[in-house]
C-alpha atoms as a PDB file:
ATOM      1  CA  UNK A   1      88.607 162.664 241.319  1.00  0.00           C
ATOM      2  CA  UNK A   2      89.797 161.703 238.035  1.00  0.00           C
ATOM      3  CA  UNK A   3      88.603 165.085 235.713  1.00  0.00           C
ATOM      4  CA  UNK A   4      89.175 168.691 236.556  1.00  0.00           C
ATOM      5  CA  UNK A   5      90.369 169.538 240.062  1.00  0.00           C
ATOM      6  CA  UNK A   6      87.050 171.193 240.423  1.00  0.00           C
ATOM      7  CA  UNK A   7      83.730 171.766 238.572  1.00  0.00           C
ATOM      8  CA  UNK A   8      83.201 174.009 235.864  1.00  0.00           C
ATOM      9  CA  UNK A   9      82.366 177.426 237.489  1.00  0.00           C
ATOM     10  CA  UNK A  10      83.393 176.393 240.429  1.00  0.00           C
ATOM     11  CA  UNK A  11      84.556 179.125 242.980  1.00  0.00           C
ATOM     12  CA  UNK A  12      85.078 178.382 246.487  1.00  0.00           C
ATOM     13  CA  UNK A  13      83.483 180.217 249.502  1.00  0.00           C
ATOM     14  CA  UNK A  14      82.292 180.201 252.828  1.00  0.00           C
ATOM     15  CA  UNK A  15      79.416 177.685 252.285  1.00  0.00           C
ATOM     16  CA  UNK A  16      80.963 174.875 251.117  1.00  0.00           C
ATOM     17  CA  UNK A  17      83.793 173.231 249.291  1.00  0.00           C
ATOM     18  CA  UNK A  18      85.114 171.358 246.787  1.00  0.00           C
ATOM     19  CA  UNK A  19      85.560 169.012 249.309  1.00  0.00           C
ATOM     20  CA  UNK A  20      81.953 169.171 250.975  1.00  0.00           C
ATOM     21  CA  UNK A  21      80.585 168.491 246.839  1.00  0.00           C
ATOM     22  CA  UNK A  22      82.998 165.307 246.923  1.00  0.00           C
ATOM     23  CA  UNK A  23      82.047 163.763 250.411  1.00  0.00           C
ATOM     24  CA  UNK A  24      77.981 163.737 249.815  1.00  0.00           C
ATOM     25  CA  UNK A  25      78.775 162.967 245.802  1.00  0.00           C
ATOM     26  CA  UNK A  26      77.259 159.250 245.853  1.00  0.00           C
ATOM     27  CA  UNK A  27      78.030 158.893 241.863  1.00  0.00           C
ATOM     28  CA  UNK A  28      80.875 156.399 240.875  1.00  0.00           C
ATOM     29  CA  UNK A  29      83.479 157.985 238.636  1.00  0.00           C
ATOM     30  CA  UNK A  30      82.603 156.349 235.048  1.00  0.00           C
ATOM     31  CA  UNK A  31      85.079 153.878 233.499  1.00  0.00           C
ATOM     32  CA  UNK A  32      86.595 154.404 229.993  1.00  0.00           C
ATOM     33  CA  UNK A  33      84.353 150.996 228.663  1.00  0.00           C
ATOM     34  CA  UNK A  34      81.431 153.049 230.754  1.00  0.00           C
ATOM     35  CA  UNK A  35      82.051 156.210 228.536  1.00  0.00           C
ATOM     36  CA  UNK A  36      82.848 154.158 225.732  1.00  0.00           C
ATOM     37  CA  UNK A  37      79.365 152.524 225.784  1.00  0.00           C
ATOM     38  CA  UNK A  38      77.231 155.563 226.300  1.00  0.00           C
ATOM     39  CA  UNK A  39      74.154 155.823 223.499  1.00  0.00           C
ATOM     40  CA  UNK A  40      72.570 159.812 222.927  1.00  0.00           C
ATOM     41  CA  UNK A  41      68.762 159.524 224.995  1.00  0.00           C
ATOM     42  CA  UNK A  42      66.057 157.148 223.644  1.00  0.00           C
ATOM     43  CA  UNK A  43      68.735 154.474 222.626  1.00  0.00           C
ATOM     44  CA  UNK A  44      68.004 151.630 224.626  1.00  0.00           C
ATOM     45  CA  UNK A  45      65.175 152.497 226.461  1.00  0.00           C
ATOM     46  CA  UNK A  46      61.694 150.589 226.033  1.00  0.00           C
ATOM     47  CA  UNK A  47      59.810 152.378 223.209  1.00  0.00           C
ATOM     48  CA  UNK A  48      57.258 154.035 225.192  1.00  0.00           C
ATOM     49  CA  UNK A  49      59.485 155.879 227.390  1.00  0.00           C
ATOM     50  CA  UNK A  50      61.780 156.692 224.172  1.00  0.00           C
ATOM     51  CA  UNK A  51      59.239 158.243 222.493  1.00  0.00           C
ATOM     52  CA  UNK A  52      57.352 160.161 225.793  1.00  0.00           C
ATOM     53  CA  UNK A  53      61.253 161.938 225.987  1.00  0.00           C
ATOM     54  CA  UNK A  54      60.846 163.074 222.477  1.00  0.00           C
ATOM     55  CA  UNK A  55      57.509 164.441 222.629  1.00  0.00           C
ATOM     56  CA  UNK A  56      56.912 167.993 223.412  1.00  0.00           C
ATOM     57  CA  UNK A  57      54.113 169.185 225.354  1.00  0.00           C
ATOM     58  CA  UNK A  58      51.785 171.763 224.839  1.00  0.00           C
ATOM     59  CA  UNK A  59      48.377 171.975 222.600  1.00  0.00           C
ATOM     60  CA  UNK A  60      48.975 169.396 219.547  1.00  0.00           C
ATOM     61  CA  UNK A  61      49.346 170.972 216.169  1.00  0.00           C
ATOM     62  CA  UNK A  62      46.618 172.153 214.322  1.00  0.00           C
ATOM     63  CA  UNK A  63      46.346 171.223 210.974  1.00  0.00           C
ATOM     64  CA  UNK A  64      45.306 175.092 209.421  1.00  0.00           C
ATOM     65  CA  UNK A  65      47.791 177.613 210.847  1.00  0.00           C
ATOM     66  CA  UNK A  66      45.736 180.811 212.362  1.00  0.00           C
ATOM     67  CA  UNK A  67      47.210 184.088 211.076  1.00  0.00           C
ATOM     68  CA  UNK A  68      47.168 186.754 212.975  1.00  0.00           C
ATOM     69  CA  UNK A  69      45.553 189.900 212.559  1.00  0.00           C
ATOM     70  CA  UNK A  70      45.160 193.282 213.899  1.00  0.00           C
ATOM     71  CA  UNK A  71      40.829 193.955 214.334  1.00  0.00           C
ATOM     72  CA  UNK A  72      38.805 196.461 215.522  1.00  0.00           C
ATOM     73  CA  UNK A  73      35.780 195.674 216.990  1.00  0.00           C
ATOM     74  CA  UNK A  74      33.127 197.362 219.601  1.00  0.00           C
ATOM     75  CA  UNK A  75      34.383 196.912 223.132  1.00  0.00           C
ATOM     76  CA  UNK A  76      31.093 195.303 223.954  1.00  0.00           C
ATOM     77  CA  UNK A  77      31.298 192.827 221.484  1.00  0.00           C
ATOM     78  CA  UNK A  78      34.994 192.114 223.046  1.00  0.00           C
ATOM     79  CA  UNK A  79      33.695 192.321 226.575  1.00  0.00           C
ATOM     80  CA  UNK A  80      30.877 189.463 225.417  1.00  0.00           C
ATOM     81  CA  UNK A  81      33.190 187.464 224.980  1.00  0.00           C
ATOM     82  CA  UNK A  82      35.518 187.396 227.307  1.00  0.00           C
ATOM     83  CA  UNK A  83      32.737 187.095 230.017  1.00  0.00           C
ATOM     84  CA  UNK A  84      32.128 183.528 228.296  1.00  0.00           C
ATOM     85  CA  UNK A  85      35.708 182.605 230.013  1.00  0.00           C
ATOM     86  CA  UNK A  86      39.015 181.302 229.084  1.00  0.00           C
ATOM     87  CA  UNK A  87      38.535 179.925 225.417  1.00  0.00           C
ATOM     88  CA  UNK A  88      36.975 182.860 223.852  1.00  0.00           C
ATOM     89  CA  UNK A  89      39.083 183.322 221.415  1.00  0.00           C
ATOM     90  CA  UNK A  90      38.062 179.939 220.241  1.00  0.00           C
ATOM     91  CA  UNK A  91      34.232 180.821 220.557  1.00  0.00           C
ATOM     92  CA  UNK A  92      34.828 184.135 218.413  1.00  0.00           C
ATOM     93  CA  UNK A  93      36.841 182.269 215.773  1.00  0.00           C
ATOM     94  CA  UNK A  94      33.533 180.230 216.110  1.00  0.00           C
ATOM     95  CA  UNK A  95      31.432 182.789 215.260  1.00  0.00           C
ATOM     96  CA  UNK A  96      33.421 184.071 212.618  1.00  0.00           C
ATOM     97  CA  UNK A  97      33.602 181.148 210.968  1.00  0.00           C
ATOM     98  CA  UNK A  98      30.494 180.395 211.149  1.00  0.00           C
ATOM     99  CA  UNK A  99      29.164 183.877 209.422  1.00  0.00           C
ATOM    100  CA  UNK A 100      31.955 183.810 206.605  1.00  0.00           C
ATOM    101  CA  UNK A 101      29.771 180.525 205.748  1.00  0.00           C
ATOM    102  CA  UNK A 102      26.283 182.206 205.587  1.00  0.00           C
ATOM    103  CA  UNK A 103      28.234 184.552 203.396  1.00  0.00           C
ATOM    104  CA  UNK A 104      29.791 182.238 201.095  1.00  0.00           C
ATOM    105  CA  UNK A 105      26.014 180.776 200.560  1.00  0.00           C
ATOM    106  CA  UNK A 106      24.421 183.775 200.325  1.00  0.00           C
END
């Protein structure tokens, strides 16, 4: 092994050793051109797999931020709602929207 005697952390016990982690280690040991030629992730890899590692996941942006508010409301208005399912949030933003354009024309 040609780095630290053992692994960061590393504290021996009952369950295994050092030397159990070093007999089922399959990994070469990486040569100095091997470190030497190392590119930071994306470098070198074929552009659609580059740019799935950069993505993040989760809902895509929206292009109005939402701002938060504190609202009172009758709970069975609330309860309505949230009978209608996951999304209602959504469907009373809906709404809302909807009614702040009746007033608007009004």
């Amino acid at each position: 092994m040609n780095g630290p005697e053992r692994a960061p952390g590393y504290t021996p016990n009952a369950a295994y050793s050092q030397d159990d982690w070093d007999e089922v280690c399959d990994n070469p040991e990486l040569t100095e051109a091997e470190l030497a030629g190392l590119q930071p992730g994306g470098t070198g890899l074929p552009s659609f797999l580059a740019t799935a590692m950069l993505k993040r996941g989760g809902r895509p942006r929206s292009p109005s931020k939402r701002v938060p508010v504190s609202l009172r409301i009758d709970p069975d208005v609330l309860s309505a709602f949230k009978e209608t399912g996951p999304g209602w949030q959504t469907r009373m933003n809906e709404a809302l929207a909807e009614a702040a354009k009746k007033l608007r024309a009004a």
